[in-house]
C-alpha atoms as a PDB file:
ATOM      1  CA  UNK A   1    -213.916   7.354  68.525  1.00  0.00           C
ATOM      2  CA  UNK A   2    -217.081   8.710  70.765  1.00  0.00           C
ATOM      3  CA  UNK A   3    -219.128  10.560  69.300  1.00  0.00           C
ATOM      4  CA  UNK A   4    -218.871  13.196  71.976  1.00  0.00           C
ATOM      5  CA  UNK A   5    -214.859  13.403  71.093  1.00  0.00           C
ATOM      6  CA  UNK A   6    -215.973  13.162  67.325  1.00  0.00           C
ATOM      7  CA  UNK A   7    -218.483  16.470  67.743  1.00  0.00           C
ATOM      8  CA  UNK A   8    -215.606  18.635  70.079  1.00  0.00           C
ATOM      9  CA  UNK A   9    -212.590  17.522  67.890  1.00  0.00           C
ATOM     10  CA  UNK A  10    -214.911  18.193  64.753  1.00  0.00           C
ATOM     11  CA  UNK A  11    -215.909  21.640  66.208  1.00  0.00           C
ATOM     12  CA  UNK A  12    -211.932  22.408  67.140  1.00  0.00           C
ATOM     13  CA  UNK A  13    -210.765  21.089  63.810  1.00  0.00           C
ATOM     14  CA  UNK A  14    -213.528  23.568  62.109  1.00  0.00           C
ATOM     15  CA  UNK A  15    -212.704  27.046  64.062  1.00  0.00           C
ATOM     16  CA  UNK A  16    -209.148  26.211  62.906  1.00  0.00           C
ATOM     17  CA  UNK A  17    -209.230  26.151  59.794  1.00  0.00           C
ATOM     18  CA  UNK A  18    -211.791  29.173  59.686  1.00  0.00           C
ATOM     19  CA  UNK A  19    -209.548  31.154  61.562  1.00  0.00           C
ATOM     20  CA  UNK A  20    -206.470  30.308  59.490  1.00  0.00           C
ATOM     21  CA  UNK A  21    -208.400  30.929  56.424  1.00  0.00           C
ATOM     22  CA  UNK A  22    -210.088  34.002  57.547  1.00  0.00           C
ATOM     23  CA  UNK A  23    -207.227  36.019  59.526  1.00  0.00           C
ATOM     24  CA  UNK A  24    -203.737  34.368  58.778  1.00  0.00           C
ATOM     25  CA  UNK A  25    -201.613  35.164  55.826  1.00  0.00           C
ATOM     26  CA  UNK A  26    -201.123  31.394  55.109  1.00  0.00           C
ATOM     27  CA  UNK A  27    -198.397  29.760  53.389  1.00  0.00           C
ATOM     28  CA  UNK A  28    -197.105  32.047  49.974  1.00  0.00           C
ATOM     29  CA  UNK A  29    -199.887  34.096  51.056  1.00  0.00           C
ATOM     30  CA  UNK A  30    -202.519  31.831  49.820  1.00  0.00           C
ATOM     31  CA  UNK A  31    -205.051  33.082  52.272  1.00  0.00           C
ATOM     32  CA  UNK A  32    -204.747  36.545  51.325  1.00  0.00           C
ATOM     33  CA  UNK A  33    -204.915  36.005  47.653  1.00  0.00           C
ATOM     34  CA  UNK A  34    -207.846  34.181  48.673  1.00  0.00           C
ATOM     35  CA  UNK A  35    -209.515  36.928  50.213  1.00  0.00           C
ATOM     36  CA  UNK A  36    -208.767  39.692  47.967  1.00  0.00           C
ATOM     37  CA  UNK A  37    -209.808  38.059  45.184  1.00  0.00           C
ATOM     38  CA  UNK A  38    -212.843  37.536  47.059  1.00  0.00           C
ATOM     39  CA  UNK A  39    -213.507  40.588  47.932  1.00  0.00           C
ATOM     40  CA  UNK A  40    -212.869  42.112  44.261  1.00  0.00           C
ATOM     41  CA  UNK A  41    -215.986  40.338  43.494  1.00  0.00           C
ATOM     42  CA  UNK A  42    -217.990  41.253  46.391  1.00  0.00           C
ATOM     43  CA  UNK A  43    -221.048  39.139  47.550  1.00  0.00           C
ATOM     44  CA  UNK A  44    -221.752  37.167  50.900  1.00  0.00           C
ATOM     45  CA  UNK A  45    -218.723  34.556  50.057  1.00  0.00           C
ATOM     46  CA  UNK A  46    -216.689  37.224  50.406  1.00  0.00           C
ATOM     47  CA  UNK A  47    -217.975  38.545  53.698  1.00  0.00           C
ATOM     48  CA  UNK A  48    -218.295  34.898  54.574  1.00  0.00           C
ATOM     49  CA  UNK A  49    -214.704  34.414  54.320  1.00  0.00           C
ATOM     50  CA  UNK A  50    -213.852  37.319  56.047  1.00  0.00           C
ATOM     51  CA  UNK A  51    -215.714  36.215  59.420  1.00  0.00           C
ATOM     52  CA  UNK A  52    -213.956  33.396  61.121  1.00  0.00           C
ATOM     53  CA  UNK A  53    -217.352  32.686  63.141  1.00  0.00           C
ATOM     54  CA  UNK A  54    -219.602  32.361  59.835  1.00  0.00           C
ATOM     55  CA  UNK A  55    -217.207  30.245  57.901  1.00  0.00           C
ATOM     56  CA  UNK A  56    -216.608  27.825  60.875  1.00  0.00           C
ATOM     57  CA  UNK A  57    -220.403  27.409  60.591  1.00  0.00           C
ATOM     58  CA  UNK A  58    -220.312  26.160  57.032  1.00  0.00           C
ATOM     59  CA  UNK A  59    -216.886  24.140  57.568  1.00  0.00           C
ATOM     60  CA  UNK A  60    -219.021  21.906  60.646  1.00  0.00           C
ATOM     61  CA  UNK A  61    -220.879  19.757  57.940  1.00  0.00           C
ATOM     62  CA  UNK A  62    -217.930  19.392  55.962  1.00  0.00           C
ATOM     63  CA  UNK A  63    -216.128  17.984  58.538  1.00  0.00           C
ATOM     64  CA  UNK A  64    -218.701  16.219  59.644  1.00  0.00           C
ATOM     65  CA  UNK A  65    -219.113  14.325  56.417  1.00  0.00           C
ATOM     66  CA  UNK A  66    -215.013  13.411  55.701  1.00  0.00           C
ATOM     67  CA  UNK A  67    -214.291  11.514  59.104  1.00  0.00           C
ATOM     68  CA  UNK A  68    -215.559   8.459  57.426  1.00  0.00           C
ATOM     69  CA  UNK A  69    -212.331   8.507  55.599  1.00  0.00           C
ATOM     70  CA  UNK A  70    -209.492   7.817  58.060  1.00  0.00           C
ATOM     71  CA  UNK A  71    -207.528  10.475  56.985  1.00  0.00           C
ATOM     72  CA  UNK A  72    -210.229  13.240  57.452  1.00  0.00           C
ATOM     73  CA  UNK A  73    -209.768  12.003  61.154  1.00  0.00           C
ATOM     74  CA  UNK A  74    -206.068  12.534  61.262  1.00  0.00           C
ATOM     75  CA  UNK A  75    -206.262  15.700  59.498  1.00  0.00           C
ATOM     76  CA  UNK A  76    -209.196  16.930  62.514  1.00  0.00           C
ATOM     77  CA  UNK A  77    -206.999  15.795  65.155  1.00  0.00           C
ATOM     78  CA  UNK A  78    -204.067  17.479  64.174  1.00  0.00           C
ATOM     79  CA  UNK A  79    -206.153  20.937  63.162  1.00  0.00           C
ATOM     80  CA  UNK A  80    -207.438  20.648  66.716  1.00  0.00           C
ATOM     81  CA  UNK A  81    -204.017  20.637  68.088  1.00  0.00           C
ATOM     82  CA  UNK A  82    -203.445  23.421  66.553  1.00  0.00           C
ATOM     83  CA  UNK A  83    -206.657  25.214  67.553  1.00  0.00           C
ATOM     84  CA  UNK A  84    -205.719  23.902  71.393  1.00  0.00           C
ATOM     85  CA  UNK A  85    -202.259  25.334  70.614  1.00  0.00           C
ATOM     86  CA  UNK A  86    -203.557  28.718  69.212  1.00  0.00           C
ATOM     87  CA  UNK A  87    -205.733  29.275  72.433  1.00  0.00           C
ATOM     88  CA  UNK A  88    -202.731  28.249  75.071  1.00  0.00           C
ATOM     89  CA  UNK A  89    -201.173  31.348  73.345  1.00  0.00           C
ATOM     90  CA  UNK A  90    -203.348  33.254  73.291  1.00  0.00           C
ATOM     91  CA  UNK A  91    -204.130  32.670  76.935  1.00  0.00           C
ATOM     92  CA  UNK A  92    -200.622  32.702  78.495  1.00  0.00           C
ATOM     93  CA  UNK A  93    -199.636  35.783  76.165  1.00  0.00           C
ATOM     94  CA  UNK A  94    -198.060  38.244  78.553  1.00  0.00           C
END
């Protein structure tokens, strides 16, 4: 993989899962839990997981790092089909 295509499906893979984490209920409501639980405890984690834009900016290095294990790669590609997905609707919505 380029390193070009390694950065934008890095950077895709990233805004994902900050977005998911940070705005969606998740599965069971995970990400909710998540967040209240958080927030109960106050602090800039919490506020960090409450902004999709600050968390992707702390999620970069980590993905980053895990593409040297083949899976990581699988698991950016398909979180940046999702991400490509996300913004087609978001896009087309009429």
């Amino acid at each position: 993989m380029t390193e070009l295509l390694q950065i934008f499906l890095t950077g895709l893979a990233a805004s994902r899962v900050a977005y998911m984490v940070a705005r969606e209920d998740g599965p069971a409501f995970v990400f909710i839990r998540w967040r209240s639980w958080l927030a109960a405890r106050g602090g800039w984690v919490a506020d960090l997981f409450d902004c999709p834009y600050c968390l992707s900016v702390w999620l970069v290095p980590v993905f980053w790092l895990l593409p040297d294990i083949i899976t990581a790669v699988v698991a950016s590609m398909w979180l940046a089909f999702a991400a490509v997905a996300i913004m087609e609707k978001l896009t087309n919505d009429n």
